[in-house]
C-alpha atoms as a PDB file:
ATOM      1  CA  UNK A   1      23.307  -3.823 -44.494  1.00  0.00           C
ATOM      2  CA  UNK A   2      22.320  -3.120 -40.964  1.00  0.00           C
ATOM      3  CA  UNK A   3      21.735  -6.152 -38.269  1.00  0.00           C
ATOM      4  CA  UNK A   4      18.174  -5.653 -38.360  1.00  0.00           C
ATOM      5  CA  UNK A   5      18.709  -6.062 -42.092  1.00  0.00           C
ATOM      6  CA  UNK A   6      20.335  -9.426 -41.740  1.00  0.00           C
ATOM      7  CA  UNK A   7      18.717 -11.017 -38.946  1.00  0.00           C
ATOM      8  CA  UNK A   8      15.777 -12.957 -38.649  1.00  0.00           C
ATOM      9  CA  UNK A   9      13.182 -12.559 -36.016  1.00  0.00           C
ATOM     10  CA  UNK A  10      10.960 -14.475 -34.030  1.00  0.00           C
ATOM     11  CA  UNK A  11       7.414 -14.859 -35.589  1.00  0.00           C
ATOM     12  CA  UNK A  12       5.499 -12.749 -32.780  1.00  0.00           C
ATOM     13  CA  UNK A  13       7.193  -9.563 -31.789  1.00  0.00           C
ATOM     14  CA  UNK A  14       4.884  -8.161 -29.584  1.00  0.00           C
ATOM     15  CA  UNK A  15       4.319  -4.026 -29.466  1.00  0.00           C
ATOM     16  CA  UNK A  16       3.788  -2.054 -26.429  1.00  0.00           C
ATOM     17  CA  UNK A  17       2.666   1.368 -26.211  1.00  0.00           C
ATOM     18  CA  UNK A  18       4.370   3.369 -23.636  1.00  0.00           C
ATOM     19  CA  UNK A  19       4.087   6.798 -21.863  1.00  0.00           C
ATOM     20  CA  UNK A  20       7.674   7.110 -22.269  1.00  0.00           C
ATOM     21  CA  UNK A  21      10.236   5.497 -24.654  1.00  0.00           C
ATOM     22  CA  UNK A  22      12.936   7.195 -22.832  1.00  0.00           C
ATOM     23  CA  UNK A  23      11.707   5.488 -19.221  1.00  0.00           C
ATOM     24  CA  UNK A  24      11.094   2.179 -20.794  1.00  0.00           C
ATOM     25  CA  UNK A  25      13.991   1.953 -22.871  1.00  0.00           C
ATOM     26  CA  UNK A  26      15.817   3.149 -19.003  1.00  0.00           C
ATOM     27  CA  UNK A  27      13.489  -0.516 -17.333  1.00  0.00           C
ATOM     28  CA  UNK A  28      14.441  -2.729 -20.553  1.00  0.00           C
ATOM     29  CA  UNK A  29      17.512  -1.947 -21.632  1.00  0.00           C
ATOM     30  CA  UNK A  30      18.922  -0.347 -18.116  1.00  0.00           C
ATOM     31  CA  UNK A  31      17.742  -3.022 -15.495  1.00  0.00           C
ATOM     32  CA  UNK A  32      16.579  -6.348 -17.598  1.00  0.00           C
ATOM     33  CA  UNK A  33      19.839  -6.817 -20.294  1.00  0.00           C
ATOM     34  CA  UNK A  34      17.565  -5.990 -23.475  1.00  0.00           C
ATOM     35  CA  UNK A  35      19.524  -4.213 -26.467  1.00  0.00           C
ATOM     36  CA  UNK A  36      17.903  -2.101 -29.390  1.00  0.00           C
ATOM     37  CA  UNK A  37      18.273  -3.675 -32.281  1.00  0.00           C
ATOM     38  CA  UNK A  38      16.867  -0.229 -34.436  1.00  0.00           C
ATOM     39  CA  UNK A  39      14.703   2.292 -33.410  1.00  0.00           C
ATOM     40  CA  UNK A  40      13.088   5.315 -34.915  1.00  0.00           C
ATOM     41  CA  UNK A  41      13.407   8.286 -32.481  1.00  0.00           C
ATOM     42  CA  UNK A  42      11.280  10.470 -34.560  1.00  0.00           C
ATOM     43  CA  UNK A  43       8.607   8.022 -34.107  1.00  0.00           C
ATOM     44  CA  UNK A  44       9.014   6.959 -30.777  1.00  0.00           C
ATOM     45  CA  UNK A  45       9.790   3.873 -31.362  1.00  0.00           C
ATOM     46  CA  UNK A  46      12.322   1.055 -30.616  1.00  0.00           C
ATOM     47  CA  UNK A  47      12.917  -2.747 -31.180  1.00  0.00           C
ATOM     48  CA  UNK A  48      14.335  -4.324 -28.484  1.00  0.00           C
ATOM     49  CA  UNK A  49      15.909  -7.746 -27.623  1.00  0.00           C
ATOM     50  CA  UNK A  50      17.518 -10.539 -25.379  1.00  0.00           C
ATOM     51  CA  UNK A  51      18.517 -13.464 -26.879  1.00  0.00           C
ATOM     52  CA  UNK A  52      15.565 -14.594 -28.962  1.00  0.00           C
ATOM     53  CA  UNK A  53      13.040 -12.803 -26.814  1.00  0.00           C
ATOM     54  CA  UNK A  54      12.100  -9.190 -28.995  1.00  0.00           C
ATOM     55  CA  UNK A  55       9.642  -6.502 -27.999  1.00  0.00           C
ATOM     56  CA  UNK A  56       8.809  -3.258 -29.867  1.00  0.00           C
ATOM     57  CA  UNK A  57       8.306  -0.302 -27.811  1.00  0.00           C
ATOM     58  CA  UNK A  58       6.213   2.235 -28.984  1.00  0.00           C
ATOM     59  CA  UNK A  59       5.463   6.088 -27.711  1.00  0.00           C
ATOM     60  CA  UNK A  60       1.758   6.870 -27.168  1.00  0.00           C
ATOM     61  CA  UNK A  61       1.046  10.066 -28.947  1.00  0.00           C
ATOM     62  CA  UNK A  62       4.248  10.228 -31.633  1.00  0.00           C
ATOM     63  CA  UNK A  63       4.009   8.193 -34.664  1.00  0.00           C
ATOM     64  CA  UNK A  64       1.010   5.918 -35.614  1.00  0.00           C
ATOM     65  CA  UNK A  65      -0.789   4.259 -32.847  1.00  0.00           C
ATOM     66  CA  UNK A  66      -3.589   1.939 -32.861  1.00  0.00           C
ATOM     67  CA  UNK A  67      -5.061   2.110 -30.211  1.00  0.00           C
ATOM     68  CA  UNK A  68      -8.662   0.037 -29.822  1.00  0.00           C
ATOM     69  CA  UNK A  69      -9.780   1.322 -26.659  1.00  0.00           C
ATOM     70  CA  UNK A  70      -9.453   3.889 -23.515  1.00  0.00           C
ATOM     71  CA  UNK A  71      -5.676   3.053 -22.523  1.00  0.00           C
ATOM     72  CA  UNK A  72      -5.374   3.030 -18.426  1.00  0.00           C
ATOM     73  CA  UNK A  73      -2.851   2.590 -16.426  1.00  0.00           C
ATOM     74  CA  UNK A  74      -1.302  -0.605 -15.540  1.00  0.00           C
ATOM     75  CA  UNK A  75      -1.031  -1.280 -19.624  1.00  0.00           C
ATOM     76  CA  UNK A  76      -2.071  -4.937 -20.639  1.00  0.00           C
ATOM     77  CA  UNK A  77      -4.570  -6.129 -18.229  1.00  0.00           C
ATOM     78  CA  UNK A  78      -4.646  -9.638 -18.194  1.00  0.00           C
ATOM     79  CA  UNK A  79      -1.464 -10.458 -19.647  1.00  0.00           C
ATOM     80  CA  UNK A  80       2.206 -11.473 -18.682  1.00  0.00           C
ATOM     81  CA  UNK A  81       5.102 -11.887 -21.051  1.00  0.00           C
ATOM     82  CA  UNK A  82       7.202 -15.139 -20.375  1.00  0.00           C
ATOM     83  CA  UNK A  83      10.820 -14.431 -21.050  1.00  0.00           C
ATOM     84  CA  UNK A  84      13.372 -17.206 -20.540  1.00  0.00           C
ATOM     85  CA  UNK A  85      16.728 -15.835 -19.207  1.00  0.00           C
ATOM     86  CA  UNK A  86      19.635 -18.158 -17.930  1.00  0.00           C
ATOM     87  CA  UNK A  87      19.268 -16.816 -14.509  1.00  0.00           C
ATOM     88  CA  UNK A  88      16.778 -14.720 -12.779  1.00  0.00           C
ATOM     89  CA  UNK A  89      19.279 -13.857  -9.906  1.00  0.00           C
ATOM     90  CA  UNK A  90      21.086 -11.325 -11.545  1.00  0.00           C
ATOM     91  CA  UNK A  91      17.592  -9.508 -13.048  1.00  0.00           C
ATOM     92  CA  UNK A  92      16.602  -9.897  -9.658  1.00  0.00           C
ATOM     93  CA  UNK A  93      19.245  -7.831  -7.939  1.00  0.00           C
ATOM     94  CA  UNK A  94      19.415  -5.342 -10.495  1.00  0.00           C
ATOM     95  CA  UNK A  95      15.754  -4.368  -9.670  1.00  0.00           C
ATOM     96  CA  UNK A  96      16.479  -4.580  -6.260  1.00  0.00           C
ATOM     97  CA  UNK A  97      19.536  -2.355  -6.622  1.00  0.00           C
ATOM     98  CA  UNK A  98      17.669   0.337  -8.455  1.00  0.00           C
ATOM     99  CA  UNK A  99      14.740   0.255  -5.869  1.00  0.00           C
ATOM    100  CA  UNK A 100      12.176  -1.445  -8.353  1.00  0.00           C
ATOM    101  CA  UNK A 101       9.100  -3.279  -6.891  1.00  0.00           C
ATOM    102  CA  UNK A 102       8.385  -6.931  -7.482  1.00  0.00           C
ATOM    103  CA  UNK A 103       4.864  -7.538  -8.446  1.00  0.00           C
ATOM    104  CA  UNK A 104       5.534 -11.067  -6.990  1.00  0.00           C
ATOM    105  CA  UNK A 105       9.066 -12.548  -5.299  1.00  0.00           C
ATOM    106  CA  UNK A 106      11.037 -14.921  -6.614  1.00  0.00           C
ATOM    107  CA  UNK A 107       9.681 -18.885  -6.461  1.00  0.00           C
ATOM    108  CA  UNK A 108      10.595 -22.530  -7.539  1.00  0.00           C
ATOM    109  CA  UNK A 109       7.237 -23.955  -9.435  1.00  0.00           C
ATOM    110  CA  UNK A 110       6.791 -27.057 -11.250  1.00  0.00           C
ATOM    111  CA  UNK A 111       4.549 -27.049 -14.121  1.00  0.00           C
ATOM    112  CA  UNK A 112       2.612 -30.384 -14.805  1.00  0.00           C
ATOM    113  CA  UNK A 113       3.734 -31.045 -19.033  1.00  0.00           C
ATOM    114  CA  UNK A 114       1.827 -34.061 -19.416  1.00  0.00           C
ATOM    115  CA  UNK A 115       4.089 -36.887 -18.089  1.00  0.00           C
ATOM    116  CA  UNK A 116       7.098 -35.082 -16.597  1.00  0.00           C
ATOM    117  CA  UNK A 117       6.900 -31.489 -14.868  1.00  0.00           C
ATOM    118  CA  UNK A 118       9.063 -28.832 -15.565  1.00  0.00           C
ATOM    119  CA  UNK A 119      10.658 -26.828 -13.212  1.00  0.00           C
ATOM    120  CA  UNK A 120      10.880 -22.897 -13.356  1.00  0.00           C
ATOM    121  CA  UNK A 121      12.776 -19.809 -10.589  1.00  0.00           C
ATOM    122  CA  UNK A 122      10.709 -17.348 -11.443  1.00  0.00           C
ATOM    123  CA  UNK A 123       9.234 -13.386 -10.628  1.00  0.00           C
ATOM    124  CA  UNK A 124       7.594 -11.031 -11.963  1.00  0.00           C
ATOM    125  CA  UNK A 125       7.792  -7.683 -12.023  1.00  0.00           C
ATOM    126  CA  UNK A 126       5.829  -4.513 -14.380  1.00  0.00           C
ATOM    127  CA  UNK A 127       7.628  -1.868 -16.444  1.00  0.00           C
ATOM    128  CA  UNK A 128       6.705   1.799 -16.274  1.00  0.00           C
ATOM    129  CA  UNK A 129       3.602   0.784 -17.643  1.00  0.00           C
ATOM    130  CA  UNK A 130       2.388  -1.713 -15.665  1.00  0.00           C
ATOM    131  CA  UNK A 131       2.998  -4.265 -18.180  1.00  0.00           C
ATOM    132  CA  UNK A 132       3.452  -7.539 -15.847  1.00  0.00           C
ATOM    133  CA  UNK A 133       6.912  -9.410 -16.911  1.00  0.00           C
ATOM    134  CA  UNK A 134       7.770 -12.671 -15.550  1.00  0.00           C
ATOM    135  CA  UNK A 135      11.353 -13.639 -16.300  1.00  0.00           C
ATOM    136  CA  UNK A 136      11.864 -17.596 -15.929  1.00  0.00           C
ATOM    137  CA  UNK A 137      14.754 -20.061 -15.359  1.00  0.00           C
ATOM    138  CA  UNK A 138      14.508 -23.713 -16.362  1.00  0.00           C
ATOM    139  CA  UNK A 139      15.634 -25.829 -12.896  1.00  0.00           C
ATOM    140  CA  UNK A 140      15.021 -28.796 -15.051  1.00  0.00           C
ATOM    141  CA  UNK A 141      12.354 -31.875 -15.452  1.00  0.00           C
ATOM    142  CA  UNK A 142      11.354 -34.540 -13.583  1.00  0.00           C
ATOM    143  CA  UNK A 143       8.540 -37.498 -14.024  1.00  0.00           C
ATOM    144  CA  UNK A 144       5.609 -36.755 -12.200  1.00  0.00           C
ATOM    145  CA  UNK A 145       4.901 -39.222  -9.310  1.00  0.00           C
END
């Protein structure tokens, strides 16, 4: 039985088609500490992980895509993908080491949650696709003034 096999996922695993599996495996795997769990090269395709945050990357053009409209670049207008780390510092650097643009430099924000705010270090950044990441830290809570 494979890990894949044995493991449970999250209940929303969300799947990205991609120019290039090969680049975006390079961005997610290479430069942001995400591991395939099990892929199918012949269909361009790969789930991918860190920690309890999964991601399926798909190949536009090889296997089955649906695709519901004209796909332009950046990918997935309108949407960002929250993914907790520990630390953004050493994402951060690792991006900055391999030359990769920021689509907004790191920040401390606190988030109003009702009573108490929480506190985030945050950035974002897009993949090869222009899909717009923004990996978060917790800095904590605190009651709201």
């Amino acid at each position: 039985m494979t890990n894949a096999e044995t493991t449970s996922g999250p209940d929303l695993v969300p799947e990205l088609l991609v120019k290039s599996l090969a680049s975006s495996l390079d961005f997610w795997c290479g430069f942001c500490g995400f591991e395939v769990l099990y892929d199918r090269p012949d269909d361009g395709f790969a789930h991918i992980s860190r920690g309890t945050a999964h991601i399926m990357l798909e190949q536009r053009g090889a296997g089955r895509n649906w695709i519901p409209a004209a796909l332009e670049h950046p990918f997935g207008r309108g949407i960002n993908f929250q993914i907790t780390v520990p630390s953004i510092h050493p994402l951060e650097r690792a991006l900055r080491d391999a030359r990769w643009p920021l689509f907004m430099e790191p920040e401390t924000k606190w988030y109003r949650t009702g009573a108490t705010e929480a506190g985030v270090a945050q950035f974002l950044v897009q993949d090869p696709d222009g899909y717009l990441i923004r990996f978060q830290a917790s800095i904590g809570r605190r009651t709201v003034a």
